[in-house]
PDB file of N, CA and C in Angstrom:
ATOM      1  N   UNK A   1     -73.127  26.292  50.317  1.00  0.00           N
ATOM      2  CA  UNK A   1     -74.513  26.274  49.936  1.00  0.00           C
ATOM      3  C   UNK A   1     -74.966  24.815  49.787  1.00  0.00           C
ATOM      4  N   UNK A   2     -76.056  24.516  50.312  1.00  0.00           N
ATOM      5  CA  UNK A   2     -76.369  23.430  50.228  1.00  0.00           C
ATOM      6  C   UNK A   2     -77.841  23.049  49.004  1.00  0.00           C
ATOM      7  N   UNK A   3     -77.470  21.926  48.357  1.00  0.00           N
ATOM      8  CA  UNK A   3     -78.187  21.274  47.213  1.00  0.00           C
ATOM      9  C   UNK A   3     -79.343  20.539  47.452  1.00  0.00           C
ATOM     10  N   UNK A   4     -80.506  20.017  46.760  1.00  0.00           N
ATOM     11  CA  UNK A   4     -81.811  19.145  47.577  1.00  0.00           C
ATOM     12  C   UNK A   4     -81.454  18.184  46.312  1.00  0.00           C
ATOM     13  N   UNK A   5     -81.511  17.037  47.074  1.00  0.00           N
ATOM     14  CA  UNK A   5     -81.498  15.444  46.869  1.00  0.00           C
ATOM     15  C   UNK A   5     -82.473  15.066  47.290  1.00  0.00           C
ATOM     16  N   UNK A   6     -83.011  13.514  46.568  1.00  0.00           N
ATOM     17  CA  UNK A   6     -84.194  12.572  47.497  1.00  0.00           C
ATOM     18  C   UNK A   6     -83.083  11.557  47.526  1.00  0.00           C
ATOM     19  N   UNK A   7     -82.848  10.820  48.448  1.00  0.00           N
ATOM     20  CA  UNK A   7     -82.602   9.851  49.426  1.00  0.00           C
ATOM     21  C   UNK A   7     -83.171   8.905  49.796  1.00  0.00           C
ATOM     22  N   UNK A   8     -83.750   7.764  49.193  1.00  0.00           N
ATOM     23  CA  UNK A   8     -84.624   6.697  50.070  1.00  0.00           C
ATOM     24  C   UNK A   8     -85.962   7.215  50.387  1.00  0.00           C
ATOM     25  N   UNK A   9     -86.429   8.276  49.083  1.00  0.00           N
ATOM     26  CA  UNK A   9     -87.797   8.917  48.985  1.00  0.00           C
ATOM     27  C   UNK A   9     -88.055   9.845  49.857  1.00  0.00           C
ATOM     28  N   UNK A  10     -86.709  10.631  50.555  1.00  0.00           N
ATOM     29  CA  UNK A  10     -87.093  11.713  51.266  1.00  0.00           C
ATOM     30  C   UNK A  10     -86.076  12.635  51.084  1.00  0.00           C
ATOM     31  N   UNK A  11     -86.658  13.745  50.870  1.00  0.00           N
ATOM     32  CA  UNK A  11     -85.611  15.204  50.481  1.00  0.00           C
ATOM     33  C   UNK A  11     -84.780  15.707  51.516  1.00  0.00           C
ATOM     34  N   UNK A  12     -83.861  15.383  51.063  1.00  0.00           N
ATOM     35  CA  UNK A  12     -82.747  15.732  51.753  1.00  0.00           C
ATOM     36  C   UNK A  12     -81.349  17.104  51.362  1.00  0.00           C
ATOM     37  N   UNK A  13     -81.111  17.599  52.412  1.00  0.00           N
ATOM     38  CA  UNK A  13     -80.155  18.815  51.661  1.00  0.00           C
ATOM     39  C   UNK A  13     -78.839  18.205  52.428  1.00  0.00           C
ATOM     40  N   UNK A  14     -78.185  18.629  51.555  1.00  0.00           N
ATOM     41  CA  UNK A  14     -76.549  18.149  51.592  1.00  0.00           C
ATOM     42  C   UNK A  14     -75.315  19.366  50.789  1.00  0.00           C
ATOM     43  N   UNK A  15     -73.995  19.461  51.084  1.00  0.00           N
ATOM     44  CA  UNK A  15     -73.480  20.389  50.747  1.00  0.00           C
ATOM     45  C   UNK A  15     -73.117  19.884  49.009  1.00  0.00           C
ATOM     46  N   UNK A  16     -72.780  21.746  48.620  1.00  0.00           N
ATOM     47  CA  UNK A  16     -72.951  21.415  47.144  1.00  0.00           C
ATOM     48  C   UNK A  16     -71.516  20.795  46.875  1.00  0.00           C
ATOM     49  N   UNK A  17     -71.050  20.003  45.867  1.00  0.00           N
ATOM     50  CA  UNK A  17     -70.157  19.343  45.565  1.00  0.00           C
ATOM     51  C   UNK A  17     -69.572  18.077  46.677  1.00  0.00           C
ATOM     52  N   UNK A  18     -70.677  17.277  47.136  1.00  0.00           N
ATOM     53  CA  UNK A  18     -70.605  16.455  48.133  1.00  0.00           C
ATOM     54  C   UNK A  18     -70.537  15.588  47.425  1.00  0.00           C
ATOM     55  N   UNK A  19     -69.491  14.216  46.971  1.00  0.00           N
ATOM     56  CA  UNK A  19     -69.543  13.252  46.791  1.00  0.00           C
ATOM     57  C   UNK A  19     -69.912  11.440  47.788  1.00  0.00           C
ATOM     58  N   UNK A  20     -70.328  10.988  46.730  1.00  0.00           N
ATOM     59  CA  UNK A  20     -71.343   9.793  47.625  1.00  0.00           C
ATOM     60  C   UNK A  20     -70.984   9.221  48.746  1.00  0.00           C
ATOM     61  N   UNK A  21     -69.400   9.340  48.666  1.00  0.00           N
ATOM     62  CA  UNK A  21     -68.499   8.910  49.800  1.00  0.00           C
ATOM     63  C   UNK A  21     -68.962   9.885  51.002  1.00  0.00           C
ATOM     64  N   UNK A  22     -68.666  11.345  50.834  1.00  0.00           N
ATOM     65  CA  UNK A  22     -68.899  12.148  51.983  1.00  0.00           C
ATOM     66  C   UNK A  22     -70.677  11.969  52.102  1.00  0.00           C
ATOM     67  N   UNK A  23     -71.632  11.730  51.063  1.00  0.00           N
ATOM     68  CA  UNK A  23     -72.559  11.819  51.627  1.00  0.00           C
ATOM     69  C   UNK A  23     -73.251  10.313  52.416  1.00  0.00           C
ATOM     70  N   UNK A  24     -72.429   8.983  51.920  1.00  0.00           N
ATOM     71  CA  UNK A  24     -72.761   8.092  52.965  1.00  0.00           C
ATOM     72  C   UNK A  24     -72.505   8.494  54.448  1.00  0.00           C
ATOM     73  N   UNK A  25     -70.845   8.776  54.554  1.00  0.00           N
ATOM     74  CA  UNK A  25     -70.655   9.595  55.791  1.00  0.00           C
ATOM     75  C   UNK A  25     -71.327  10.324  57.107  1.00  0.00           C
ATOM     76  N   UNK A  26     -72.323  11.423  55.926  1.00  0.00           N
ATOM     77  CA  UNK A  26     -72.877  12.314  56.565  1.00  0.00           C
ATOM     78  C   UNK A  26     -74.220  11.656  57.080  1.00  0.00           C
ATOM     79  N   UNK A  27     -74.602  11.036  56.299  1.00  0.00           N
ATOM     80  CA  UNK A  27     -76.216   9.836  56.876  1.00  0.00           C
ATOM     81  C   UNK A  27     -75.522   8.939  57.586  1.00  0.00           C
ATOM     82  N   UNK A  28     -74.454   8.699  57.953  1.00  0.00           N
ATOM     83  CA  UNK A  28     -73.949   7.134  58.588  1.00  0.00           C
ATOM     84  C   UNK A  28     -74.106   6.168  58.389  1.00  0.00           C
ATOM     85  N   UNK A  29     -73.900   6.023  56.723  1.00  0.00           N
ATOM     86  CA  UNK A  29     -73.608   4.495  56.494  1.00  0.00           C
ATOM     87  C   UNK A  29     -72.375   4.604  56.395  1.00  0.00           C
ATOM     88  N   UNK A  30     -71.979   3.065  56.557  1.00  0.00           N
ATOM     89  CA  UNK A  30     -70.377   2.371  56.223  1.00  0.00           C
ATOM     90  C   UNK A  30     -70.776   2.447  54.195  1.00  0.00           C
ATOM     91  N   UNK A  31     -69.617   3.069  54.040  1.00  0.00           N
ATOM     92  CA  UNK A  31     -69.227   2.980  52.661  1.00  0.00           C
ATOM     93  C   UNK A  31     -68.743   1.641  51.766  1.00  0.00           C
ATOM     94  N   UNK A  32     -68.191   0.711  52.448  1.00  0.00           N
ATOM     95  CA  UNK A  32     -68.274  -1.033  52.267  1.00  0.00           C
ATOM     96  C   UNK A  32     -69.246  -1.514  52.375  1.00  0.00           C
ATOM     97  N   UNK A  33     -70.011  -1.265  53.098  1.00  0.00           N
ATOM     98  CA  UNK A  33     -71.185  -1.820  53.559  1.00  0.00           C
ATOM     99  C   UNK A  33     -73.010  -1.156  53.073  1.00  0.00           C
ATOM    100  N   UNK A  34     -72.770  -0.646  51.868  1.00  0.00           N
ATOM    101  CA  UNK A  34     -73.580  -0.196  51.368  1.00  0.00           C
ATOM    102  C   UNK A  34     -73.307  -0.202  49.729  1.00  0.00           C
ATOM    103  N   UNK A  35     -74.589  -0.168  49.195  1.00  0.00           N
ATOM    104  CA  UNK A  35     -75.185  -0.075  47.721  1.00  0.00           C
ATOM    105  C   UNK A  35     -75.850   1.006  47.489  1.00  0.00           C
ATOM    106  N   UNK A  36     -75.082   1.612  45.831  1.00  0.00           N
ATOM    107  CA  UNK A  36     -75.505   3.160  45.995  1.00  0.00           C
ATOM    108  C   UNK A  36     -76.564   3.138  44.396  1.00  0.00           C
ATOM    109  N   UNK A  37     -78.024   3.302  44.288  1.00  0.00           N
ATOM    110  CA  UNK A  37     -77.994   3.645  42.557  1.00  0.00           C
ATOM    111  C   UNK A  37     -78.100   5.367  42.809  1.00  0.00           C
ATOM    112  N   UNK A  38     -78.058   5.397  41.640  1.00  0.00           N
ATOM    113  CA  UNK A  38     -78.437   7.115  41.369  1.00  0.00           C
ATOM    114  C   UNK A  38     -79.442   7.521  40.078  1.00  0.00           C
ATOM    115  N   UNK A  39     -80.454   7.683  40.100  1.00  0.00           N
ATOM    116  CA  UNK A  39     -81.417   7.663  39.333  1.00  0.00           C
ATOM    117  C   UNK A  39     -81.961   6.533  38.312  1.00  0.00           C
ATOM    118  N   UNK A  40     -81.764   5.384  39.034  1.00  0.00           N
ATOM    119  CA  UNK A  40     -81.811   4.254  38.810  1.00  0.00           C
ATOM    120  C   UNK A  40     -80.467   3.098  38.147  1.00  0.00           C
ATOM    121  N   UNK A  41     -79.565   4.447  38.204  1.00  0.00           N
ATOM    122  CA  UNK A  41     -78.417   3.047  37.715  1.00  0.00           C
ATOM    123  C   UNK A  41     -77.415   2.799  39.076  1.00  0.00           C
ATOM    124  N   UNK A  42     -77.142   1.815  39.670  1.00  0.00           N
ATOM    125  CA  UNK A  42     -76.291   1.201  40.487  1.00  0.00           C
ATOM    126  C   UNK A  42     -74.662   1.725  40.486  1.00  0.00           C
ATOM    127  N   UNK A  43     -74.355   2.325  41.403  1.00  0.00           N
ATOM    128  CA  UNK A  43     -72.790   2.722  41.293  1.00  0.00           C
ATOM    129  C   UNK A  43     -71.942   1.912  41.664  1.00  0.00           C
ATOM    130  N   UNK A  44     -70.412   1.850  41.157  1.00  0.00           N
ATOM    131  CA  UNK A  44     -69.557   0.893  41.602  1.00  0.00           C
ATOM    132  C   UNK A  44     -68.826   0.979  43.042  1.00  0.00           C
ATOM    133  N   UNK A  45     -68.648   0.432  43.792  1.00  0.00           N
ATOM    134  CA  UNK A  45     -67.904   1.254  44.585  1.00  0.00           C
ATOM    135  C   UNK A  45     -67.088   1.701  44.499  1.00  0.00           C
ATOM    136  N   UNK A  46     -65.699   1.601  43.166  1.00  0.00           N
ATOM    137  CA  UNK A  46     -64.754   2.259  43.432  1.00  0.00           C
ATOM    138  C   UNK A  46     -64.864   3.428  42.938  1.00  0.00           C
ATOM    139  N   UNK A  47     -66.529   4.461  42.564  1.00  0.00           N
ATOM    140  CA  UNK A  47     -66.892   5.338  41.741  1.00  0.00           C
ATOM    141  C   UNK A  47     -67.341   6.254  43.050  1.00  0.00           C
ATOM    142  N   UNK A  48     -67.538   5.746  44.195  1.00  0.00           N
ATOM    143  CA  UNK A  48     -68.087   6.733  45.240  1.00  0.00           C
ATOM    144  C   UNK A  48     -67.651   8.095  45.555  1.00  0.00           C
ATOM    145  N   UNK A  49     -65.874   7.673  45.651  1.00  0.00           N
ATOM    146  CA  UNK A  49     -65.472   8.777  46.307  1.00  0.00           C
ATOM    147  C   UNK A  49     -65.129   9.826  44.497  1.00  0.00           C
ATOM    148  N   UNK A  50     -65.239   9.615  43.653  1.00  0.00           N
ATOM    149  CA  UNK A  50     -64.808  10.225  42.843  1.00  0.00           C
ATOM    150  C   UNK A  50     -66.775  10.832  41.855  1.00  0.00           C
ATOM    151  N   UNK A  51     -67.517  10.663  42.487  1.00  0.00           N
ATOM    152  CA  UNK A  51     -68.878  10.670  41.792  1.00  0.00           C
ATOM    153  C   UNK A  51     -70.223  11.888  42.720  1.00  0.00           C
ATOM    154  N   UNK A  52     -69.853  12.892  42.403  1.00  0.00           N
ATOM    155  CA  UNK A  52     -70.687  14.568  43.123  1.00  0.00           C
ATOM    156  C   UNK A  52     -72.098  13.669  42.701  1.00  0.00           C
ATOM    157  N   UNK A  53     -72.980  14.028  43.611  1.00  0.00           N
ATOM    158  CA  UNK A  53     -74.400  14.422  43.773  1.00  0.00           C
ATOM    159  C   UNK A  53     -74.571  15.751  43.390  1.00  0.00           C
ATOM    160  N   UNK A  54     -75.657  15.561  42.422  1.00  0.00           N
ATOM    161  CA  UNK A  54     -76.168  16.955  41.463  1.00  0.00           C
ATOM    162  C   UNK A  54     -77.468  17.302  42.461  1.00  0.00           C
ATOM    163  N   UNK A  55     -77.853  18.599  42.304  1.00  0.00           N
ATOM    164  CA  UNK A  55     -79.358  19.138  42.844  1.00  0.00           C
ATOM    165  C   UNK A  55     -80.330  18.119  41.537  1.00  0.00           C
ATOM    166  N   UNK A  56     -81.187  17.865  42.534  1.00  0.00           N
ATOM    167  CA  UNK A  56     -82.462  16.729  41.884  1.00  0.00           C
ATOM    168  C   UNK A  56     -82.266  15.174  42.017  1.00  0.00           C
ATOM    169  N   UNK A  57     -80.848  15.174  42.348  1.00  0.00           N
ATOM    170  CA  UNK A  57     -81.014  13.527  41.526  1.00  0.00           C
ATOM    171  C   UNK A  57     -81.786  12.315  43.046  1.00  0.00           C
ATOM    172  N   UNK A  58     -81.932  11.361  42.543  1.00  0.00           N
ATOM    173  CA  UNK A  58     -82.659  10.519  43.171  1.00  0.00           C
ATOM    174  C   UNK A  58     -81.891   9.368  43.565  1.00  0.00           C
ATOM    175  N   UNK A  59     -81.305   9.432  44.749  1.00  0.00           N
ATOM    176  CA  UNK A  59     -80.358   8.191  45.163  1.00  0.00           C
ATOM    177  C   UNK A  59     -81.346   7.335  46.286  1.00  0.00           C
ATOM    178  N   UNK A  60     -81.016   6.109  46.048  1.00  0.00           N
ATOM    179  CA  UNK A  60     -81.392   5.010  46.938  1.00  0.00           C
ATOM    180  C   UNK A  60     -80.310   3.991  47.512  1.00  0.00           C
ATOM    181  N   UNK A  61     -80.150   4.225  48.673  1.00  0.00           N
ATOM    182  CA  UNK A  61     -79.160   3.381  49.289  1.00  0.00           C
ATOM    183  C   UNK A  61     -79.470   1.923  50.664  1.00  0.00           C
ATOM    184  N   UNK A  62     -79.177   1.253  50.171  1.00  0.00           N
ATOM    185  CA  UNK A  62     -79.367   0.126  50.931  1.00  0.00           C
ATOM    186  C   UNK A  62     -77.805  -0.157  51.723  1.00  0.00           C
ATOM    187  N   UNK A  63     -78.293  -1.087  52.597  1.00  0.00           N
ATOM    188  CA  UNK A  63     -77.097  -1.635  53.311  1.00  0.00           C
ATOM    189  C   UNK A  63     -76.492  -3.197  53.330  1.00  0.00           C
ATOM    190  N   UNK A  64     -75.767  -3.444  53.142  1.00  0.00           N
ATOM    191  CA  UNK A  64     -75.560  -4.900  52.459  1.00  0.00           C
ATOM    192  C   UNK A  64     -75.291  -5.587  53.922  1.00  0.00           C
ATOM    193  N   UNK A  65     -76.204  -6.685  54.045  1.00  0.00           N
ATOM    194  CA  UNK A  65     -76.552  -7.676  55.013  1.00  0.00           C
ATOM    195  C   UNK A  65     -76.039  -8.590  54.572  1.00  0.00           C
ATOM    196  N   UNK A  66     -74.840  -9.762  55.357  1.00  0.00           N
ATOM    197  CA  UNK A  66     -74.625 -11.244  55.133  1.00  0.00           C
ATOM    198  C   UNK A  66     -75.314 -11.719  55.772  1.00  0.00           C
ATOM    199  N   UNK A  67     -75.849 -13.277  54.881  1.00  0.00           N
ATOM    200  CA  UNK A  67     -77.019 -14.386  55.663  1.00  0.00           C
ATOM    201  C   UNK A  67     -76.093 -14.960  55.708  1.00  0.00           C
ATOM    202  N   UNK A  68     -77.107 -16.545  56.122  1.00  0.00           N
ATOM    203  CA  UNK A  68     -76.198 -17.654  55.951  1.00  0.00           C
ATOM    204  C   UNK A  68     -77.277 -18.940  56.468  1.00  0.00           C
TER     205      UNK A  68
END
C-alpha cells in the first residue's frame, strides 16, 4: 500500500514503510550526493537508511553541487 508525501512541494506516493534511502532511490538521487530535511529539520546521512517516511510528512531534498 502506498503512503502520500510532499517532496519538493509536490505530492508524491511512495510505498508504506519506505525509508529515505529507498526513497532517494526511487526519485533517482545519489544518496551521497544529496541533503534530506523532513518537516523542516535536516537529516544526517548516516540516519537515511534507518529513518521510514510517515503519510503527510514534508521532505525537501536538494542535491549537493561542488564549486570551486
Amino acid at each position: 500500500m502506498d503512503i502520500r508525501i510532499i517532496v519538493n512541494k509536490k505530492e508524491t506516493a511512495v510505498p508504506e514503510g519506505a525509508t529515505v534511502s529507498e526513497l532517494l532511490e526511487l526519485l533517482g538521487y545519489n544518496s551521497n550526493r544529496s541533503s534530506v530535511w523532513i518537516d523542516g529539520g535536516q537529516l544526517l546521512r548516516r540516519e537515511y537508511p534507518s529513518t521510514v517516511v510517515a503519510e503527510g510528512q514534508n521532505l525537501t531534498i536538494r542535491r549537493i553541487v561542488a564549486g570551486g
